[in-house]
PDB file of N, CA and C in Angstrom:
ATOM      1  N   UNK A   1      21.372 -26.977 -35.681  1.00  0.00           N
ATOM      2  CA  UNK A   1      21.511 -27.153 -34.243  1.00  0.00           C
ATOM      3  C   UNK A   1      22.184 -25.938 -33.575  1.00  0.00           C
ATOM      4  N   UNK A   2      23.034 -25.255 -34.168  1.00  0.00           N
ATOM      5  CA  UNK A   2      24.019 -23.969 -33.590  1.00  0.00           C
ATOM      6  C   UNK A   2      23.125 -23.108 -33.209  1.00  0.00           C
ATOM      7  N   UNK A   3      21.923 -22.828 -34.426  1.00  0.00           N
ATOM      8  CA  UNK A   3      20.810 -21.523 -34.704  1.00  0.00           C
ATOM      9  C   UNK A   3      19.980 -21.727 -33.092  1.00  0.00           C
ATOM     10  N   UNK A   4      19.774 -23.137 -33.504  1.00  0.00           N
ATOM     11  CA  UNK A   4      18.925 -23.141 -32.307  1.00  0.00           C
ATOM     12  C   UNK A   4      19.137 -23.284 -30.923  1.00  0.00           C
ATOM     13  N   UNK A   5      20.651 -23.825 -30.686  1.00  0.00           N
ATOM     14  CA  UNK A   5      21.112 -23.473 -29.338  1.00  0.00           C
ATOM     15  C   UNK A   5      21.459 -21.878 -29.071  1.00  0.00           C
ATOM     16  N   UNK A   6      21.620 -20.850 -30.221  1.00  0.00           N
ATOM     17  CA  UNK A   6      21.828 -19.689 -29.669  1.00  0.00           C
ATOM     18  C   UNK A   6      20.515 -19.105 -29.460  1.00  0.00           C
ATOM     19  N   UNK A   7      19.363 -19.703 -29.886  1.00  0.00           N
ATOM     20  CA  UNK A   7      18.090 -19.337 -30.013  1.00  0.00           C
ATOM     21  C   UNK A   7      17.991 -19.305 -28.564  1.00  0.00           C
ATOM     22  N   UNK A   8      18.126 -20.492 -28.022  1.00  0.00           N
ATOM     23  CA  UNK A   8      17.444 -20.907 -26.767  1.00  0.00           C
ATOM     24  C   UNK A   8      18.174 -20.165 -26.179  1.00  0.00           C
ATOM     25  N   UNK A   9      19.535 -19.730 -25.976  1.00  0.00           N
ATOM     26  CA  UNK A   9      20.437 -19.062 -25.236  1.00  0.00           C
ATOM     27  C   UNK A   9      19.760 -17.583 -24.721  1.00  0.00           C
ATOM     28  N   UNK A  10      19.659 -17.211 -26.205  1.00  0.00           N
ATOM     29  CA  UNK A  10      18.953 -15.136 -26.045  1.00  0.00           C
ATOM     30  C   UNK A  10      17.484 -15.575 -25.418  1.00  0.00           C
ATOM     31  N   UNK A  11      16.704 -16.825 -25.656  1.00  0.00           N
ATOM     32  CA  UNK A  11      15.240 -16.756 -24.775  1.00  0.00           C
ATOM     33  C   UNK A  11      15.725 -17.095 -23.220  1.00  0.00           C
ATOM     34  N   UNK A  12      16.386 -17.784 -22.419  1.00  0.00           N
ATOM     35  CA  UNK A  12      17.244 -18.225 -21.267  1.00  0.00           C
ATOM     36  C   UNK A  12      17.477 -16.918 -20.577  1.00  0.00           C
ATOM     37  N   UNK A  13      18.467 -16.081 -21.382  1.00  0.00           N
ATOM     38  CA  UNK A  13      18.916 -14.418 -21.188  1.00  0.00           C
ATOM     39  C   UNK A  13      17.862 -13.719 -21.134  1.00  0.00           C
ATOM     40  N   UNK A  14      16.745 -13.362 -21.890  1.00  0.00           N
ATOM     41  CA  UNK A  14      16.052 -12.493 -21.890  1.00  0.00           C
ATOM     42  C   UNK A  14      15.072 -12.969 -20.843  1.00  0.00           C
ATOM     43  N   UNK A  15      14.606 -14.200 -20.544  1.00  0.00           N
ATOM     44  CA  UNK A  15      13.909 -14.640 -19.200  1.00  0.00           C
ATOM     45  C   UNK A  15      14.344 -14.144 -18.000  1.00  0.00           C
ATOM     46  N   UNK A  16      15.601 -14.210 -18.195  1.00  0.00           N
ATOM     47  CA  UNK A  16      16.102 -14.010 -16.754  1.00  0.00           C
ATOM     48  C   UNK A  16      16.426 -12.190 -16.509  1.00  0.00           C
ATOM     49  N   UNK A  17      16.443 -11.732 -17.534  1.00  0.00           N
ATOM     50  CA  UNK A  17      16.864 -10.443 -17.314  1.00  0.00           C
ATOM     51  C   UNK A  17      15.446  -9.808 -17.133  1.00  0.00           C
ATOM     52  N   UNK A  18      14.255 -10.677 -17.539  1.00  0.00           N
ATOM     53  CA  UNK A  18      12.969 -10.086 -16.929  1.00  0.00           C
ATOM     54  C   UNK A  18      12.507 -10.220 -15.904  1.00  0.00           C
ATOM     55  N   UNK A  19      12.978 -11.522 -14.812  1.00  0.00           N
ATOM     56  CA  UNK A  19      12.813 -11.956 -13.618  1.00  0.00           C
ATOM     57  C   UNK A  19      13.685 -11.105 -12.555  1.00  0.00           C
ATOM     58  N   UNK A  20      14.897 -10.692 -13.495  1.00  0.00           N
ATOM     59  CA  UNK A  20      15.419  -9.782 -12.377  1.00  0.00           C
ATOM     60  C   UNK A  20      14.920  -8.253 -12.652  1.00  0.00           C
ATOM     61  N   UNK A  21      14.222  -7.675 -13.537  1.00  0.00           N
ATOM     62  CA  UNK A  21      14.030  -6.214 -13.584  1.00  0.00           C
ATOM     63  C   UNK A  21      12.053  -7.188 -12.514  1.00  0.00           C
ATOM     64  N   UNK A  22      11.422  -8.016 -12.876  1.00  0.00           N
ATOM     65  CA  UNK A  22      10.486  -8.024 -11.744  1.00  0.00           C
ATOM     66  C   UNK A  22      10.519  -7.896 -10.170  1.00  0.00           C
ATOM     67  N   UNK A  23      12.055  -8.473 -10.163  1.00  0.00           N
ATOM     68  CA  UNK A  23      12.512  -8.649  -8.611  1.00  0.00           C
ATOM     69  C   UNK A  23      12.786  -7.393  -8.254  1.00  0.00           C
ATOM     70  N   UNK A  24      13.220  -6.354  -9.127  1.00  0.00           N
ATOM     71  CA  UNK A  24      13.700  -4.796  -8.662  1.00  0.00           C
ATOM     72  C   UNK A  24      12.637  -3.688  -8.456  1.00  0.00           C
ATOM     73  N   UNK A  25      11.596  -4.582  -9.033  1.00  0.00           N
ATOM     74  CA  UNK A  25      10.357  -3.570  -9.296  1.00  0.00           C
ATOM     75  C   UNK A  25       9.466  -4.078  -7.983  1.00  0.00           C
ATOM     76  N   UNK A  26       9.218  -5.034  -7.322  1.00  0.00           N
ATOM     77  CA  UNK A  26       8.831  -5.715  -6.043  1.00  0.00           C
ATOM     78  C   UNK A  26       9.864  -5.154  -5.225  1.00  0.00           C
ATOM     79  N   UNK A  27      11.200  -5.028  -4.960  1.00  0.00           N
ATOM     80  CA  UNK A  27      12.142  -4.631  -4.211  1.00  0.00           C
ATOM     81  C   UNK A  27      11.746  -3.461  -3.660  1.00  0.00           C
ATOM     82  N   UNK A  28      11.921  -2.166  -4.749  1.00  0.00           N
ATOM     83  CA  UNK A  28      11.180  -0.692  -4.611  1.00  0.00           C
ATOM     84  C   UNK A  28      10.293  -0.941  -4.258  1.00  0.00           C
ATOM     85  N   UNK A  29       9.043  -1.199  -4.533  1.00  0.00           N
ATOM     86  CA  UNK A  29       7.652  -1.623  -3.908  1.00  0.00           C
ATOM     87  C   UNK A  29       7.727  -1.410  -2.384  1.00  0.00           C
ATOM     88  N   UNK A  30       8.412  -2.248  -1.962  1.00  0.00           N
ATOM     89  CA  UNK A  30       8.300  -3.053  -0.314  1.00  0.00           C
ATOM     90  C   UNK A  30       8.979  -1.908  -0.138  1.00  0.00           C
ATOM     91  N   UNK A  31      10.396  -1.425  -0.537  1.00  0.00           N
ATOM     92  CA  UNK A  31      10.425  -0.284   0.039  1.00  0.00           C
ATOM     93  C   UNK A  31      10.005   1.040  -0.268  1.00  0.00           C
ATOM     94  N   UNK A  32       8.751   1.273  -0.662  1.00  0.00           N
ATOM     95  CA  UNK A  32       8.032   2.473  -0.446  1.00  0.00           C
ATOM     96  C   UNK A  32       7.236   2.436   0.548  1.00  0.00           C
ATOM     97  N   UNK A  33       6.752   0.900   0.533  1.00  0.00           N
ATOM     98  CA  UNK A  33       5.674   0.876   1.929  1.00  0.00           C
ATOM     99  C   UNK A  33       6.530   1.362   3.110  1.00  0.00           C
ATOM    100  N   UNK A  34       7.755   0.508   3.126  1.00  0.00           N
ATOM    101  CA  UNK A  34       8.019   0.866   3.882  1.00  0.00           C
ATOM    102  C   UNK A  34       8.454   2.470   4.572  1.00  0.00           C
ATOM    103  N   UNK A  35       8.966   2.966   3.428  1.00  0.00           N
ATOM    104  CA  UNK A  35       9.526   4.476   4.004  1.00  0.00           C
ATOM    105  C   UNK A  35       8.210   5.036   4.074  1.00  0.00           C
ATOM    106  N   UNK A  36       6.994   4.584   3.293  1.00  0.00           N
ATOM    107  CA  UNK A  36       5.688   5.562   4.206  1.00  0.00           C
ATOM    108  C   UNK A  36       5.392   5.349   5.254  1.00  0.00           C
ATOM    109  N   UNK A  37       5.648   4.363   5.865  1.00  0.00           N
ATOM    110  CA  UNK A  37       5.334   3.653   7.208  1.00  0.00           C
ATOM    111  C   UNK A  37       6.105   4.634   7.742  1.00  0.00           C
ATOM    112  N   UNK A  38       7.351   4.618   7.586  1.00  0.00           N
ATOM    113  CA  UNK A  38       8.758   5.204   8.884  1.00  0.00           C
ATOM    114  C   UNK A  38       8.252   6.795   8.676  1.00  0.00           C
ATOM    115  N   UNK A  39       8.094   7.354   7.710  1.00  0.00           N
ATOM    116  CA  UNK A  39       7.814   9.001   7.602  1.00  0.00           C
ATOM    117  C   UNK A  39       6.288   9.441   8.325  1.00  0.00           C
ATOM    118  N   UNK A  40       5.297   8.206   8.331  1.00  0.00           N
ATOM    119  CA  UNK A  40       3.916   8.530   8.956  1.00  0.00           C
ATOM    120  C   UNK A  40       4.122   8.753  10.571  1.00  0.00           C
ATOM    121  N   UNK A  41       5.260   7.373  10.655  1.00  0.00           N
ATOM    122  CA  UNK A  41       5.659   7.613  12.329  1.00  0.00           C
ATOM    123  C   UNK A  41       6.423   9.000  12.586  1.00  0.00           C
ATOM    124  N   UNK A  42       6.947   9.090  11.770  1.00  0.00           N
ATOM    125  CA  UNK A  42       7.938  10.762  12.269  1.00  0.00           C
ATOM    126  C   UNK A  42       7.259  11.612  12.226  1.00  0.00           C
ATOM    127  N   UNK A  43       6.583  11.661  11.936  1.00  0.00           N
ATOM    128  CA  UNK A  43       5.641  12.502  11.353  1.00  0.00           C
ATOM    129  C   UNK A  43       4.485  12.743  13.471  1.00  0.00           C
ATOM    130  N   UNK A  44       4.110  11.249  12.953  1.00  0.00           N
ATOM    131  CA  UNK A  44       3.033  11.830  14.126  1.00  0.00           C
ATOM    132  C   UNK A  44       4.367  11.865  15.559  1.00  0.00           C
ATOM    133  N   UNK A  45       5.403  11.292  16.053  1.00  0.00           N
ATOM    134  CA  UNK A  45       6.608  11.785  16.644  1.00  0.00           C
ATOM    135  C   UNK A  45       6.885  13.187  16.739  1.00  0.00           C
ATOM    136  N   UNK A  46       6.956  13.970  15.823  1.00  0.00           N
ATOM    137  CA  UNK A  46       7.455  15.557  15.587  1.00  0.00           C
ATOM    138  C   UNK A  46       5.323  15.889  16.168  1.00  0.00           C
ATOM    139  N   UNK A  47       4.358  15.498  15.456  1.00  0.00           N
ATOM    140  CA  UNK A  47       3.490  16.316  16.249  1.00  0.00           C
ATOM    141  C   UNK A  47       3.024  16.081  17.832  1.00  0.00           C
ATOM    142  N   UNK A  48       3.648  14.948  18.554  1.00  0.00           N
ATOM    143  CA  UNK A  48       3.105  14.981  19.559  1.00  0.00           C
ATOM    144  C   UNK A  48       4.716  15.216  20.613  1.00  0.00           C
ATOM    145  N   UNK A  49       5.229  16.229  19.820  1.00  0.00           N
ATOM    146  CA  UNK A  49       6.408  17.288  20.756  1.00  0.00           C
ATOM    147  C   UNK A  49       5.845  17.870  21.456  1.00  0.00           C
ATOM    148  N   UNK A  50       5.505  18.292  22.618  1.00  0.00           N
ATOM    149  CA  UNK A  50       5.007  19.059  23.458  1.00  0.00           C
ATOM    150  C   UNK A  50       3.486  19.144  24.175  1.00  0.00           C
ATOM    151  N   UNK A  51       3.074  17.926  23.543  1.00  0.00           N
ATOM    152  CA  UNK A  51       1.757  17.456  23.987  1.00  0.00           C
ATOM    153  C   UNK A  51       1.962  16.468  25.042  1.00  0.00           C
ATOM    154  N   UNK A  52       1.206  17.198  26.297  1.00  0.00           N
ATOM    155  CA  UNK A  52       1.191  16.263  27.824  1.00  0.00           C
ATOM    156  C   UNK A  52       0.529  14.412  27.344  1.00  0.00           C
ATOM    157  N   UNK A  53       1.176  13.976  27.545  1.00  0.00           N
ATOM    158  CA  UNK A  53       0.994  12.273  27.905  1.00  0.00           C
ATOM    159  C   UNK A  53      -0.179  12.091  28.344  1.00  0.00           C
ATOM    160  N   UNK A  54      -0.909  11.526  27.725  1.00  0.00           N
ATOM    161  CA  UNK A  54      -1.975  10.350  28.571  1.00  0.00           C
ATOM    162  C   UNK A  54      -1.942   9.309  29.047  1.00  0.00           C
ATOM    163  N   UNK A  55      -0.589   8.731  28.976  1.00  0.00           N
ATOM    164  CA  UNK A  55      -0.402   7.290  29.317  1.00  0.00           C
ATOM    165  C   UNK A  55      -0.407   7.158  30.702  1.00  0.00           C
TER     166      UNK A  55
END
């Protein structure tokens, strides 16, 4: 019974330490979209410096 409660213990641990390296790897994810998003806007921001308005 000991073997196998420490059994279950390291599978419990190692579950969870894979759910959190998935959650870190989705985390980065979202934020790459995001910083390409914010750098595409600066981006077209810095090129339309000195270009007359059409609005």
């Amino acid at each position: 019974a000991p073997a196998q409660a420490i059994a279950s213990l390291y599978q419990v641990a190692s579950h969870a330490a894979g759910l959190s390296v998935q959650n870190a790897v989705h985390s980065q994810q979202a934020m790459n979209q995001i910083t390409t998003a914010v750098v595409s806007k600066a981006c077209q921001l810095i090129m339309d410096i000195g270009e007359p308005s059409t609005k």
